[in-house]
N, C-alpha and C. Protein backbone atom coordinates (compact mmCIF):
# COMPACT_ATOMS: atom_id res chain seq x y z
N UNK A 1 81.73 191.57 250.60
CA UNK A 1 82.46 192.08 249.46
C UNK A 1 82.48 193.60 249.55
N UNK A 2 83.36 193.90 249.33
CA UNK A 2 83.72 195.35 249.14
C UNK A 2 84.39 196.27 247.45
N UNK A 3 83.38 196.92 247.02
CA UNK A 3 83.61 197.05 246.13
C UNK A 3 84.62 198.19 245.85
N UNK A 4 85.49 197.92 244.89
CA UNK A 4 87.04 199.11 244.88
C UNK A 4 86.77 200.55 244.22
N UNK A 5 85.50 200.78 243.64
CA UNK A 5 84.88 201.82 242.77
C UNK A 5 85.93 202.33 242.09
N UNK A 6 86.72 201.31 241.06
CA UNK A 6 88.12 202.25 240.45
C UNK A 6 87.28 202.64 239.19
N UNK A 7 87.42 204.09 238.98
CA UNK A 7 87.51 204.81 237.53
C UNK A 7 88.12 204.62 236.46
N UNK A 8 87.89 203.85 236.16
CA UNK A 8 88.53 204.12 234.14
C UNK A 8 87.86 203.95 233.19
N UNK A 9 88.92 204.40 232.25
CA UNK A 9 87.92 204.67 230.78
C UNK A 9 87.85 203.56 230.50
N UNK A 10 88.29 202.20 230.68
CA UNK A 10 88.14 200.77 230.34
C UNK A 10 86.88 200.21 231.04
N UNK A 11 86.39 200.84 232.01
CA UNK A 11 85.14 200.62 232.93
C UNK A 11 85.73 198.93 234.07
N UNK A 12 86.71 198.98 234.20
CA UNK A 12 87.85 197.26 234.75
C UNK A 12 87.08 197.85 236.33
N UNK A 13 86.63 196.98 236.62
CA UNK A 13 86.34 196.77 238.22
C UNK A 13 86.79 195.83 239.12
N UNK A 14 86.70 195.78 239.89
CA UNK A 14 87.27 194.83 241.06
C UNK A 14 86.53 194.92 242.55
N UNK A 15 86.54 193.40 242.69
CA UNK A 15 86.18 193.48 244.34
C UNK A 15 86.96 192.72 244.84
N UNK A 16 87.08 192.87 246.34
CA UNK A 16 88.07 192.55 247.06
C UNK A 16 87.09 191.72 248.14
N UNK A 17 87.21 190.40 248.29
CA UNK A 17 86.50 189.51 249.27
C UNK A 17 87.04 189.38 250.46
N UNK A 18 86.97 188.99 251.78
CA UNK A 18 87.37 188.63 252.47
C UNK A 18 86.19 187.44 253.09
N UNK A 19 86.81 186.26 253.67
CA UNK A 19 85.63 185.07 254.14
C UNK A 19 86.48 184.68 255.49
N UNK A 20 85.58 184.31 255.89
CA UNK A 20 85.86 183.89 257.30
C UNK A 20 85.81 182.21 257.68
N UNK A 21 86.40 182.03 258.63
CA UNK A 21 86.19 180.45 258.83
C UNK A 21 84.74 180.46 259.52
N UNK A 22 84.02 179.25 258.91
CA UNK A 22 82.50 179.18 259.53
C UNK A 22 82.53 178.54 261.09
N UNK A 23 83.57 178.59 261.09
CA UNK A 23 83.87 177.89 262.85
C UNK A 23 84.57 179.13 263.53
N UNK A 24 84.71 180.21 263.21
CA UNK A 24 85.67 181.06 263.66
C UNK A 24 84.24 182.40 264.01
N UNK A 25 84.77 183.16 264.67
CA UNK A 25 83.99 184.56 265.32
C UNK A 25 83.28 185.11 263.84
N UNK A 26 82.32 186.13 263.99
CA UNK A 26 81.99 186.71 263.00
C UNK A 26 82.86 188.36 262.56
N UNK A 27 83.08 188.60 261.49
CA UNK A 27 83.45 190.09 261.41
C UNK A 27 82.72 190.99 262.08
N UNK A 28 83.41 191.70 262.61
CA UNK A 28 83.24 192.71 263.53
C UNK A 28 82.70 193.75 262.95
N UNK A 29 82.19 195.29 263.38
CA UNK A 29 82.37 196.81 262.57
C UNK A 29 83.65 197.23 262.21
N UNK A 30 84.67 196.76 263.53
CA UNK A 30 86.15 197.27 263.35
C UNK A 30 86.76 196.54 262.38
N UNK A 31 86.36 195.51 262.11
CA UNK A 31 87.08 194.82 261.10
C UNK A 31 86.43 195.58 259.62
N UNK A 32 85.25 195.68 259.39
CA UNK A 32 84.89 196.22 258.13
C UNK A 32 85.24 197.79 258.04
N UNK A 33 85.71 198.62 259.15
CA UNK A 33 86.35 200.32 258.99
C UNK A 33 87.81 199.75 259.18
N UNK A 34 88.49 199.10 258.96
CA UNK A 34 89.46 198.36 259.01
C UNK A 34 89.76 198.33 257.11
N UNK A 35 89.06 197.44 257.07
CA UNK A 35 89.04 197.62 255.25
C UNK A 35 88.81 198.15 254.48
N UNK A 36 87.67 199.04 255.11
CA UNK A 36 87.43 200.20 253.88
C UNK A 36 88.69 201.29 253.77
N UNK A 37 89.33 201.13 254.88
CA UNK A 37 90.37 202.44 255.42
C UNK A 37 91.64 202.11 254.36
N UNK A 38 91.83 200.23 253.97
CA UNK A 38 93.03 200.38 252.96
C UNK A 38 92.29 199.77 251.82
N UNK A 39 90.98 200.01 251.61
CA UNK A 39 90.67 199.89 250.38
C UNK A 39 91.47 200.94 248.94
N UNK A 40 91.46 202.16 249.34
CA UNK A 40 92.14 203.07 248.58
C UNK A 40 93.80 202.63 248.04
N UNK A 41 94.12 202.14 249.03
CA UNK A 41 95.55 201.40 248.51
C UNK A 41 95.48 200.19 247.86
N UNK A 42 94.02 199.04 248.08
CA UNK A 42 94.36 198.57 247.22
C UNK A 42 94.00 199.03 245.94
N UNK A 43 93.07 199.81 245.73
CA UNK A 43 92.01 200.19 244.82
C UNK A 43 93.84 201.05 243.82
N UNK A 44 94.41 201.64 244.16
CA UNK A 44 95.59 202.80 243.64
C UNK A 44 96.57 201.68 243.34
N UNK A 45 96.75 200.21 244.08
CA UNK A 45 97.53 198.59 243.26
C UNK A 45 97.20 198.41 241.93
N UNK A 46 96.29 198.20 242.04
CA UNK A 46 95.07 197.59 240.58
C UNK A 46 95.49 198.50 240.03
N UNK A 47 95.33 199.81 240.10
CA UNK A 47 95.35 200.70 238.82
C UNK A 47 96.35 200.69 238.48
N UNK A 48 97.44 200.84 239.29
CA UNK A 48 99.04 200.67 238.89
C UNK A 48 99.05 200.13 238.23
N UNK A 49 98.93 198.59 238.82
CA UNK A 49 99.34 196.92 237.90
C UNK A 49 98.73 196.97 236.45
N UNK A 50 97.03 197.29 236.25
CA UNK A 50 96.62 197.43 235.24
C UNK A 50 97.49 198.91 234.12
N UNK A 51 97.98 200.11 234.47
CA UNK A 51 98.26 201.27 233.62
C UNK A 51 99.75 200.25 233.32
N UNK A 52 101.04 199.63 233.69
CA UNK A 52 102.10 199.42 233.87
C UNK A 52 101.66 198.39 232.87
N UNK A 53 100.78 197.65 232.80
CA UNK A 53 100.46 196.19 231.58
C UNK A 53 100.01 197.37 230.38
N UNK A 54 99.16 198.42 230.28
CA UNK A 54 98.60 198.59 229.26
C UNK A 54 100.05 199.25 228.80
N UNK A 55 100.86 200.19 228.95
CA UNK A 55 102.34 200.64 228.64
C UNK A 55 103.30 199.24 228.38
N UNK A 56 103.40 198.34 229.27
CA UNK A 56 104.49 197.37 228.33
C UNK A 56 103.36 196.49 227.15
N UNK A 57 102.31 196.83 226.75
CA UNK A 57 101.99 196.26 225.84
C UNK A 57 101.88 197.16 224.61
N UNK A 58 102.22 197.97 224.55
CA UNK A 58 102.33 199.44 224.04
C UNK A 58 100.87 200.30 223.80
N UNK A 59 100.79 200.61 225.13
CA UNK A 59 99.66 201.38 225.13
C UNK A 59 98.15 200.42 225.07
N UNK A 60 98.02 199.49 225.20
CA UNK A 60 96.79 199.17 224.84
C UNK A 60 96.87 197.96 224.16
N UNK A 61 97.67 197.27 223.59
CA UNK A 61 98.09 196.15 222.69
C UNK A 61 97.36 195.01 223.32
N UNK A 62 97.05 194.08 222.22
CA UNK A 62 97.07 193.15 223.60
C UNK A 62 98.11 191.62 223.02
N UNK A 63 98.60 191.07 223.71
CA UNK A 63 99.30 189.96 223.94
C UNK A 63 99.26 188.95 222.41
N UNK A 64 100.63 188.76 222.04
CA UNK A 64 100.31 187.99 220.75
C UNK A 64 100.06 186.78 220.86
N UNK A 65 99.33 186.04 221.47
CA UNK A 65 98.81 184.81 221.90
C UNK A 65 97.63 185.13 221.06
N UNK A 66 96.51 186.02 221.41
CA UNK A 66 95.45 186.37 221.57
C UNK A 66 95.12 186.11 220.01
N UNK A 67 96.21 186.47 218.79
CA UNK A 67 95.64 186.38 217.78
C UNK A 67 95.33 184.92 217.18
N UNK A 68 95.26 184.14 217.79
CA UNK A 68 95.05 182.66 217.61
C UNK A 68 93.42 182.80 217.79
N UNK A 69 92.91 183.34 218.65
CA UNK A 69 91.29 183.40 219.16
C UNK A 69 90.53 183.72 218.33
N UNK A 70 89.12 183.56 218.50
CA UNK A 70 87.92 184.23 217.76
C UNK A 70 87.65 185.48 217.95
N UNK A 71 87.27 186.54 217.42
CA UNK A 71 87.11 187.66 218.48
C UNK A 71 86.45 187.29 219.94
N UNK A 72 85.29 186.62 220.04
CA UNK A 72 84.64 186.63 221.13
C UNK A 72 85.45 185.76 221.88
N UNK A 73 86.01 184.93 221.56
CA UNK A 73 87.06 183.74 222.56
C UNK A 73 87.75 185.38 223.21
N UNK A 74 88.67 186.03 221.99
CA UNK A 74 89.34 187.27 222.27
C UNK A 74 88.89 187.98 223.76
N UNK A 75 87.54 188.02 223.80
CA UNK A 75 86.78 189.37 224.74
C UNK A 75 86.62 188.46 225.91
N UNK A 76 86.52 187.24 225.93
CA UNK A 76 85.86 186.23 227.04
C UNK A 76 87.91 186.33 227.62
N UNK A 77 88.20 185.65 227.31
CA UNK A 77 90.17 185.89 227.83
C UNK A 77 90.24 186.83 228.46
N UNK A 78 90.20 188.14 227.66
CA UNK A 78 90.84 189.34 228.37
C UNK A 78 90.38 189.45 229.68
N UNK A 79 88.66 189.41 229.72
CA UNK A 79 87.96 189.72 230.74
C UNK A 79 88.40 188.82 232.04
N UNK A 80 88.98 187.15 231.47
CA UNK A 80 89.29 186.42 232.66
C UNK A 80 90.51 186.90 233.37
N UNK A 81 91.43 186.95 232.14
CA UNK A 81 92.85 187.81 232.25
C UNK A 81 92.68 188.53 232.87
N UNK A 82 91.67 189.59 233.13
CA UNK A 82 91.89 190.81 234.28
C UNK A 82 90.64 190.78 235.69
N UNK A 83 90.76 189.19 235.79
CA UNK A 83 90.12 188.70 237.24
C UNK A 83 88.30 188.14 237.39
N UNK A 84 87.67 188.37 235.56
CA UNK A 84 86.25 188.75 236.07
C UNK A 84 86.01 186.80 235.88
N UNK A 85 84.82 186.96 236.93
CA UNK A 85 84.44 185.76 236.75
C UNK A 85 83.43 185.12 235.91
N UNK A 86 83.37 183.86 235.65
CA UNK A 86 82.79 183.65 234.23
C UNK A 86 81.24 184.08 234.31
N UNK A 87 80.53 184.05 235.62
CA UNK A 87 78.91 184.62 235.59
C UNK A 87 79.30 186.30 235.25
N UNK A 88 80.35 187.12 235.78
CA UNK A 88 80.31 188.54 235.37
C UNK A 88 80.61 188.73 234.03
N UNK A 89 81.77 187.70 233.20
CA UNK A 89 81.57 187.84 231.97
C UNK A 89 80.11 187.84 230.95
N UNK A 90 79.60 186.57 231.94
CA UNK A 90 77.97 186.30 231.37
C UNK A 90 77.19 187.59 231.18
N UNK A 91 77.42 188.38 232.06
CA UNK A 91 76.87 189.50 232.50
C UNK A 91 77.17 190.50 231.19
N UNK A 92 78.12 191.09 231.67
CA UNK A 92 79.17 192.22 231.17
C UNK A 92 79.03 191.94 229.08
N UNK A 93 78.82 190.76 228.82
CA UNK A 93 78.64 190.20 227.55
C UNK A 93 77.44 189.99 226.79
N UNK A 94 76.36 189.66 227.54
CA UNK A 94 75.32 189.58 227.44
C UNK A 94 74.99 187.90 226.58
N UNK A 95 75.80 186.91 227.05
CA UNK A 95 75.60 185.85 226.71
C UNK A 95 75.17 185.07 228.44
N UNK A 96 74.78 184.10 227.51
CA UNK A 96 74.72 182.64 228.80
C UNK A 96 76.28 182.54 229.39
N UNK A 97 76.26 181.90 230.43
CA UNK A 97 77.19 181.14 231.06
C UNK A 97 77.80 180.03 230.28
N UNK A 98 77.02 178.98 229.91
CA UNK A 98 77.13 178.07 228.84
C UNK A 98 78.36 178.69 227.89
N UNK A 99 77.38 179.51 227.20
CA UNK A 99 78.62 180.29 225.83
C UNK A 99 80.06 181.11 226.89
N UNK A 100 79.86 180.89 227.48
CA UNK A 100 81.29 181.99 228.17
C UNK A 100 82.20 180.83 228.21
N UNK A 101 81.38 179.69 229.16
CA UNK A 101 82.27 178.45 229.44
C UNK A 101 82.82 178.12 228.11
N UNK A 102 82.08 177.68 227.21
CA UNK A 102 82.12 177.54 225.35
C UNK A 102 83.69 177.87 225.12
N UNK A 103 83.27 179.47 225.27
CA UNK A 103 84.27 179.74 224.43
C UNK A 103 85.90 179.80 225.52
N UNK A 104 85.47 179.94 226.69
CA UNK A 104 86.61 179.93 227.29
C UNK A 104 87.72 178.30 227.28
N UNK A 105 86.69 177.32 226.95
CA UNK A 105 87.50 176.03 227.04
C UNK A 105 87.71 176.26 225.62
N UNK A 106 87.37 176.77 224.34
CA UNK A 106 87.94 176.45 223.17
C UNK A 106 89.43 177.33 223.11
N UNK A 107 89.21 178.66 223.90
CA UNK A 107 90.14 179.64 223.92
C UNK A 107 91.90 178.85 224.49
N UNK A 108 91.08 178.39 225.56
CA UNK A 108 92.04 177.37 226.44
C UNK A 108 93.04 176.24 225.49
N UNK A 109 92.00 175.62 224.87
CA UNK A 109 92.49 174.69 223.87
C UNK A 109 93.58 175.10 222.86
N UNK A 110 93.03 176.34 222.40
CA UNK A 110 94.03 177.23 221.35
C UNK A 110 95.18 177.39 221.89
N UNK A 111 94.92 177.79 222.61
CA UNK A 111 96.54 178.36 223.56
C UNK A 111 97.46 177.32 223.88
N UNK A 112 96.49 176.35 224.34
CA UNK A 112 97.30 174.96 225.07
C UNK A 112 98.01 175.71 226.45
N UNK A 113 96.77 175.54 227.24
CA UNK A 113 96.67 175.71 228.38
C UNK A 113 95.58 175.30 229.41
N UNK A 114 95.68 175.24 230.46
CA UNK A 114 94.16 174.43 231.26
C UNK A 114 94.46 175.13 232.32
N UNK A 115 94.47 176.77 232.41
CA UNK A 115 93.83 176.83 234.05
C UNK A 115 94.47 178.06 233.98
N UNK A 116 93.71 178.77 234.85
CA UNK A 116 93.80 180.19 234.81
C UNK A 116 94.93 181.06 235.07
N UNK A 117 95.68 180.38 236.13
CA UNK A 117 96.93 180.83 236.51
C UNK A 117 97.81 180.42 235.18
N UNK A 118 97.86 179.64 234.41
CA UNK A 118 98.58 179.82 233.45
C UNK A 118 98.15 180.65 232.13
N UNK A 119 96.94 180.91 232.20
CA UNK A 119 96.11 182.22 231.04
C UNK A 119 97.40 183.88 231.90
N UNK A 120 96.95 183.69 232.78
CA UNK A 120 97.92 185.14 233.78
C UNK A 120 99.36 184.79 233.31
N UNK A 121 100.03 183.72 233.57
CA UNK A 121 101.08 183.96 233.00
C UNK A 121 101.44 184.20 231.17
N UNK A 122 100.59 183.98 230.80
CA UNK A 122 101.13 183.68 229.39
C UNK A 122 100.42 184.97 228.77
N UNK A 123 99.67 185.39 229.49
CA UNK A 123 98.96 187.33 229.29
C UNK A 123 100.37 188.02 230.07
N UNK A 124 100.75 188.04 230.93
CA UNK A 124 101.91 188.85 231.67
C UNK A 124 103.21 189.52 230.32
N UNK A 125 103.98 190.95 230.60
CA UNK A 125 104.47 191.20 229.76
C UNK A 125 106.07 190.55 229.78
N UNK A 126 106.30 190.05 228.63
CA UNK A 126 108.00 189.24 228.46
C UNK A 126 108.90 190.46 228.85
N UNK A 127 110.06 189.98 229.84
CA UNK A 127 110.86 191.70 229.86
C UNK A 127 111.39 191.13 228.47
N UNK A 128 112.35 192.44 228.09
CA UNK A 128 113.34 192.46 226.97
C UNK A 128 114.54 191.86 227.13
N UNK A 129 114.68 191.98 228.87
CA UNK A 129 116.15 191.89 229.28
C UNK A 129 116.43 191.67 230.68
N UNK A 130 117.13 190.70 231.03
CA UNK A 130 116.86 190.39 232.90
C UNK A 130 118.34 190.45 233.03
N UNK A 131 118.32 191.50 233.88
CA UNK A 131 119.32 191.27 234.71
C UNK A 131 119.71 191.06 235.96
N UNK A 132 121.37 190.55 236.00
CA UNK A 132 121.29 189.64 237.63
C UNK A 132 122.14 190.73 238.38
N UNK A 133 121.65 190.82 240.10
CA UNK A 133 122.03 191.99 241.11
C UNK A 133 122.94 190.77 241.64
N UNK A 134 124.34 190.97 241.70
CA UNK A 134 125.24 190.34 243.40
C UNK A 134 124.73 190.58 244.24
């Protein structure tokens, strides 16, 4: 794992994994100065993707789904919403695993949804207006 050390005032972190096949060669040195070299690009993605969500939500908003939640359902979402996993929520929260899971399946329930890729879509911002290119 390689960690992205991005700065913000939100304290949002990210790591970037890479795994190998257990039947396949081991990573090399060149392969790990390999990744650290476009870590910075991805590390300057994330921040993009994350500043471009906090502006179409107006500045900081968060998603009108969300007001269906508990506050803490509220804080357990966002955190999944922006990649963390449920032991780092455990963490980052200072609850059990148990209560993260808790509240994340009740959160789930509210919404009427089952699975994470659809929490990402239904957090993602609605355009106003789509238009079609010939």
């Amino acid at each position: 794992m390689f960690a992205l050390g991005l700065e913000s005032k939100s304290d949002i972190c990210c790591q970037v994994g890479l795994y190998r096949d257990p039947a396949g060669p081991v990573f090399t040195g060149r392969d790990a100065r390999l990744l650290t070299g476009v870590t910075p690009l991805i590390s300057g993605a994330f921040s993009q993707y994350w500043n471009r969500l906090a502006r179409a939500r107006g500045g900081g908003g968060e998603a009108p789904c969300l007001r269906l939640l508990s506050p803490r359902e509220r804080d357990v979402i966002e955190l999944v919403s922006q990649g963390f996993a449920s032991a780092a929520i455990s963490t980052l929260l200072q609850v059990t695993l148990e209560t993260v899971k808790t509240h994340r399946k009740r959160a789930y329930r509210k919404l009427r949804i089952s699975s994470q890729a659809e929490l990402f879509a239904l957090m993602q911002p609605k355009p106003t207006a789509i238009r079609y290119h010939a």
